[in-house]
Every structure is written in C-alpha cells, then in structure tokens.
N, C-alpha and C. Protein backbone atom coordinates (compact mmCIF):
# COMPACT_ATOMS: atom_id res chain seq x y z
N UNK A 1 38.86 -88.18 3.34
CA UNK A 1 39.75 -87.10 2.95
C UNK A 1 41.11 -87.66 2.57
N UNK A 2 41.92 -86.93 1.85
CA UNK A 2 43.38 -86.87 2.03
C UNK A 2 44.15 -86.59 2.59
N UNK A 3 43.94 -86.07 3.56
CA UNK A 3 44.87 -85.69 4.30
C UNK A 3 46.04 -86.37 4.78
N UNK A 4 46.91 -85.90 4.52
CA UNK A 4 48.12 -86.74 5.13
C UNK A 4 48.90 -86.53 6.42
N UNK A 5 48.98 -85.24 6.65
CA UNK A 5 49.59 -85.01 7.68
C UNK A 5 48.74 -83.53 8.73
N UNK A 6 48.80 -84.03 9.99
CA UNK A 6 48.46 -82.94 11.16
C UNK A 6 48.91 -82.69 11.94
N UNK A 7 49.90 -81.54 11.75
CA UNK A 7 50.19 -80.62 12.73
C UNK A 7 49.54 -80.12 13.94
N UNK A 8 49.18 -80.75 15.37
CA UNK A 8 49.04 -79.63 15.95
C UNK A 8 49.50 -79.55 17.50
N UNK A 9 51.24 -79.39 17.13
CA UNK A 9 52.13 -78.67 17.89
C UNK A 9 51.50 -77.60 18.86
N UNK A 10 52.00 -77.61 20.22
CA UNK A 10 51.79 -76.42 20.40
C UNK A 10 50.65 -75.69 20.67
N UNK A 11 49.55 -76.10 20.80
CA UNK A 11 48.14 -75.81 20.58
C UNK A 11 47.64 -75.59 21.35
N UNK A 12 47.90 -75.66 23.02
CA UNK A 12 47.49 -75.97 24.32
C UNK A 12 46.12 -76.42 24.19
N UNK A 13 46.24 -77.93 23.78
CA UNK A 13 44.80 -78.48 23.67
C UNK A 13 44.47 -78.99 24.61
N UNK A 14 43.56 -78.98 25.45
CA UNK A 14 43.38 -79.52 26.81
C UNK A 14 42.17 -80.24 27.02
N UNK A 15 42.25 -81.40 26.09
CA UNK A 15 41.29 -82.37 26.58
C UNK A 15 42.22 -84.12 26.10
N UNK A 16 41.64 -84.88 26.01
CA UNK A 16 41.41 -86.30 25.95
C UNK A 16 41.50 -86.48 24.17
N UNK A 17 42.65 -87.06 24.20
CA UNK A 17 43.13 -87.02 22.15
C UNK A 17 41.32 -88.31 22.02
N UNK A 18 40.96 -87.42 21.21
CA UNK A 18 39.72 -88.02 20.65
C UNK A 18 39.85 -89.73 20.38
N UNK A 19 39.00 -90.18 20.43
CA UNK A 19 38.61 -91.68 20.07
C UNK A 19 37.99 -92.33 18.41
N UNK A 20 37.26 -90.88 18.36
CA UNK A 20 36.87 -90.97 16.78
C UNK A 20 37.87 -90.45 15.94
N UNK A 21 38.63 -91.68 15.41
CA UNK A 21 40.07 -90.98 14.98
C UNK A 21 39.54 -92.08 13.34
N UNK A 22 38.47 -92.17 12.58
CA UNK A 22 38.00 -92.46 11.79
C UNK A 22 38.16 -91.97 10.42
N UNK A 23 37.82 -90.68 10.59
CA UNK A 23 38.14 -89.47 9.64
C UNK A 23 39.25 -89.03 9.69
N UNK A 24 40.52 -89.67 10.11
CA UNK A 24 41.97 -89.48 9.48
C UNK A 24 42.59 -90.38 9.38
N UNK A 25 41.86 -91.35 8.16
CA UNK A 25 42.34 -92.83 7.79
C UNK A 25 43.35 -92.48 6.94
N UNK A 26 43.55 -91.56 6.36
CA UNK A 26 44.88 -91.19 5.49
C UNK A 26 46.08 -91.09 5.81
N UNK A 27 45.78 -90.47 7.24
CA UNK A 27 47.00 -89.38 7.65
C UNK A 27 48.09 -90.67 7.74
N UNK A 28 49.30 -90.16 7.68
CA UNK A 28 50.70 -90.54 7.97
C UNK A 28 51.45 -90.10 8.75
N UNK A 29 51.38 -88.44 9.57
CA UNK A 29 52.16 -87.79 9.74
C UNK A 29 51.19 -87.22 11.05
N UNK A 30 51.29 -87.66 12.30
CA UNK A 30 50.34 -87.05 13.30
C UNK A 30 51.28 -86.79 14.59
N UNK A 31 50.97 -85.19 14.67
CA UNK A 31 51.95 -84.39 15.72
C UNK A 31 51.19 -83.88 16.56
N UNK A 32 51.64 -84.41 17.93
CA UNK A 32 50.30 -83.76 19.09
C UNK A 32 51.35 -83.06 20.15
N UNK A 33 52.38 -83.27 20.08
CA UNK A 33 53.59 -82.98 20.96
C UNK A 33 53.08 -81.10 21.40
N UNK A 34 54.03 -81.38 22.70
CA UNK A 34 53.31 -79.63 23.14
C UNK A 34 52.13 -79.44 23.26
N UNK A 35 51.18 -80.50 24.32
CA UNK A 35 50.06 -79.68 24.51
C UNK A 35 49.74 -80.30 25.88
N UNK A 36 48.23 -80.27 26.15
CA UNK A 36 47.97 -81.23 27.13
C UNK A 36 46.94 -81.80 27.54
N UNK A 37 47.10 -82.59 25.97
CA UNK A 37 46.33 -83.99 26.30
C UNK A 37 46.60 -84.73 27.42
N UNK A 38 45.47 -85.17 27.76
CA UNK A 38 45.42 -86.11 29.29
C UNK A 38 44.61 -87.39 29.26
N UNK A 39 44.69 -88.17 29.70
CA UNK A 39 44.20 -89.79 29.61
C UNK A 39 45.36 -90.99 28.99
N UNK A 40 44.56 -91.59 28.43
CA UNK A 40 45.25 -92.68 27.81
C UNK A 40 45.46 -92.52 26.05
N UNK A 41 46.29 -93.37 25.55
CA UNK A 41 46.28 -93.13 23.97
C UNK A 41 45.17 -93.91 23.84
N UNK A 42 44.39 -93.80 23.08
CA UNK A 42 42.79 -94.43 22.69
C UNK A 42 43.36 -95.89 21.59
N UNK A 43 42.39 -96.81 21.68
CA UNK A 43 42.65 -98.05 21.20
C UNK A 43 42.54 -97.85 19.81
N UNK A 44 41.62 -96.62 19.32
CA UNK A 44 40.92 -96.33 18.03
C UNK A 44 42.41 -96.43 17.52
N UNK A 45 43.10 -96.02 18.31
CA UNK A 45 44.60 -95.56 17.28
C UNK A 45 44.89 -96.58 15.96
N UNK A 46 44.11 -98.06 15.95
CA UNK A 46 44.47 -98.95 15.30
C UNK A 46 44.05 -98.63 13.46
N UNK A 47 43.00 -97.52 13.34
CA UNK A 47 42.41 -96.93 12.73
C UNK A 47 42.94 -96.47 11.57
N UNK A 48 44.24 -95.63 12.06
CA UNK A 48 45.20 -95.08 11.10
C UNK A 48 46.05 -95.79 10.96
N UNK A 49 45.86 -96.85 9.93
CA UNK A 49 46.86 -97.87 9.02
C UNK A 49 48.11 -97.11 8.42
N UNK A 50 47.90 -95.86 8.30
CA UNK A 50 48.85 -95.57 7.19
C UNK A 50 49.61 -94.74 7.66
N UNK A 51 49.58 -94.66 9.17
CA UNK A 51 50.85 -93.87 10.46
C UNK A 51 51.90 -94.09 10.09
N UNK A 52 52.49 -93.47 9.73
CA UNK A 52 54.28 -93.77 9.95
C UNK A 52 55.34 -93.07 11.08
N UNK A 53 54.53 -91.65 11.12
CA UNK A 53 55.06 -90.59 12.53
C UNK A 53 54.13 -90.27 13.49
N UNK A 54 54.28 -90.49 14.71
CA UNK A 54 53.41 -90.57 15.82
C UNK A 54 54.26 -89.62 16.17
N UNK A 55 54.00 -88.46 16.89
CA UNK A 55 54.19 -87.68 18.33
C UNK A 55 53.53 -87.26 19.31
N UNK A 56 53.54 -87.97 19.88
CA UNK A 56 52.72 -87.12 21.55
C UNK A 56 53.41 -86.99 23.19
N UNK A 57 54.54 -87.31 22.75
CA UNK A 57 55.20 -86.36 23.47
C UNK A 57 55.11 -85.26 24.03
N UNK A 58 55.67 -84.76 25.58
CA UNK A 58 55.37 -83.52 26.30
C UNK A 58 53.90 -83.16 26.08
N UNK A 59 53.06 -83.94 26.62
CA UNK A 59 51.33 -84.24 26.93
C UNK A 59 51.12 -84.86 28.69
N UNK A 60 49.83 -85.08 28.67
CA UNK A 60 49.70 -85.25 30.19
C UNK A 60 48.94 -86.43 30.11
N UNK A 61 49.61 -87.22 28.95
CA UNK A 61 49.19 -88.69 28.99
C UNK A 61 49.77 -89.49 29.84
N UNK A 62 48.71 -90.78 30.70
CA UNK A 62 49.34 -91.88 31.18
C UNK A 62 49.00 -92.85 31.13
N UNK A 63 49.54 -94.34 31.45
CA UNK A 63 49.07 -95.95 31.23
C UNK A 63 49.64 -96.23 30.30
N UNK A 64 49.33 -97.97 30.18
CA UNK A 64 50.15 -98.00 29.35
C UNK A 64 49.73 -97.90 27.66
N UNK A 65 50.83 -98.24 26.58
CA UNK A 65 50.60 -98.13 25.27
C UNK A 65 50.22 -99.09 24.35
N UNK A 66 48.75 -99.10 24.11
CA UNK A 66 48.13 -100.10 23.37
C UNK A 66 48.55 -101.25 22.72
N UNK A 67 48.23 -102.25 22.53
CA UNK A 67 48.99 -102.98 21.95
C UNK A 67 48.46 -103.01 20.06
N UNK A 68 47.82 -102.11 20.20
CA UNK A 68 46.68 -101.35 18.96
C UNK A 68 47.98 -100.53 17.92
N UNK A 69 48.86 -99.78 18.72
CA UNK A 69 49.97 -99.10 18.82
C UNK A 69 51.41 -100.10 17.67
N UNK A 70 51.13 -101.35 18.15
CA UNK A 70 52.22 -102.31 17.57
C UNK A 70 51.53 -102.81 15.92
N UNK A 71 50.26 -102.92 15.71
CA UNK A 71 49.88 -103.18 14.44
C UNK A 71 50.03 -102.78 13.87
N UNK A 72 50.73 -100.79 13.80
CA UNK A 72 50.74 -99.97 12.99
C UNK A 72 51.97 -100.45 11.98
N UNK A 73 51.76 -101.42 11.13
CA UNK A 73 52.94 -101.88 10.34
C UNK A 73 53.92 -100.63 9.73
N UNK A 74 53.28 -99.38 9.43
CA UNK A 74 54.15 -98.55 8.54
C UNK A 74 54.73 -97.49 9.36
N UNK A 75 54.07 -97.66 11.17
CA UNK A 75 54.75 -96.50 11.62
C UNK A 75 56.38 -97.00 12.19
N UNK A 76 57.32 -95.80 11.63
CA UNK A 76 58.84 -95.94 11.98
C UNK A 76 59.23 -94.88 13.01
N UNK A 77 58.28 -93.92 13.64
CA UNK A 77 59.04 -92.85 14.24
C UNK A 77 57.64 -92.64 15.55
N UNK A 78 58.09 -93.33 16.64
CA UNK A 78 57.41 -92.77 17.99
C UNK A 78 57.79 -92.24 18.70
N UNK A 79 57.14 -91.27 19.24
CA UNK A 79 57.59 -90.39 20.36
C UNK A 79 56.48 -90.06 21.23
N UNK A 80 56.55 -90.65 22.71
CA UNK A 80 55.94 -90.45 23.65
C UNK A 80 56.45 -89.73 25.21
N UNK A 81 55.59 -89.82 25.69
CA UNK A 81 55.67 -88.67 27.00
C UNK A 81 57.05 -89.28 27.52
C-alpha cells in the first residue's frame, strides 16, 4: 500500500502494538499516543524504513527500546511513554 500516515490517537486500543508491522512499509507518520497498548515495542519495528514520526506515548508500554528503534535512519521525532 501507500499509505503514509496512521492516526490512531485516542482509540482505547487495548492490546499488544502488533508484530506484523509488514503491511505498513510505507508509512512515515505512526501515532499510537492515547491508548493502551501494553508490552514491549516489537523488534518488527525495524520494518518501517521510512518512519520519520513515532508516537506512543501515554500507553502502558514497558522495557526497554529496541535497538531496531536506532536503524530507523529517517525517523526525527520520538515520543515515548
């Protein structure tokens, strides 16, 4: 797909941010902030090359942050719990 960007603020999502993060090799723009995800950030994260905005912030994530997380050459804007 194309997709570039996903919104989903706010959502009271209440599980474990997925692992099959495959099918949003496009995205750039990924907002999870406001909900409550719980676990760890998944290693898959290395997946989305073309991240530049991460939020997951105010979630019920813990441990620490991948080192999957640092390859993301194009992402400039993190925000975590």
């Amino acid at each position: 797909t194309n997709l570039e960007m996903l919104d989903l603020t706010e959502n009271k999502i209440n599980q474990k941010i997925s692992v099959d993060l495959d099918g949003l090799s496009s995205v750039k723009d990924l907002f999870l902030s406001y909900n409550n995800f719980f676990g760890t950030v998944p290693n898959a994260i290395r997946s989305l090359a073309r991240l530049e905005k991460l939020h997951l912030d105010h979630n019920s994530l813990y441990g620490t942050i991948p080192d999957d997380v640092l390859s993301l050459v194009r992402l400039r804007e993190l925000k975590l719990p």
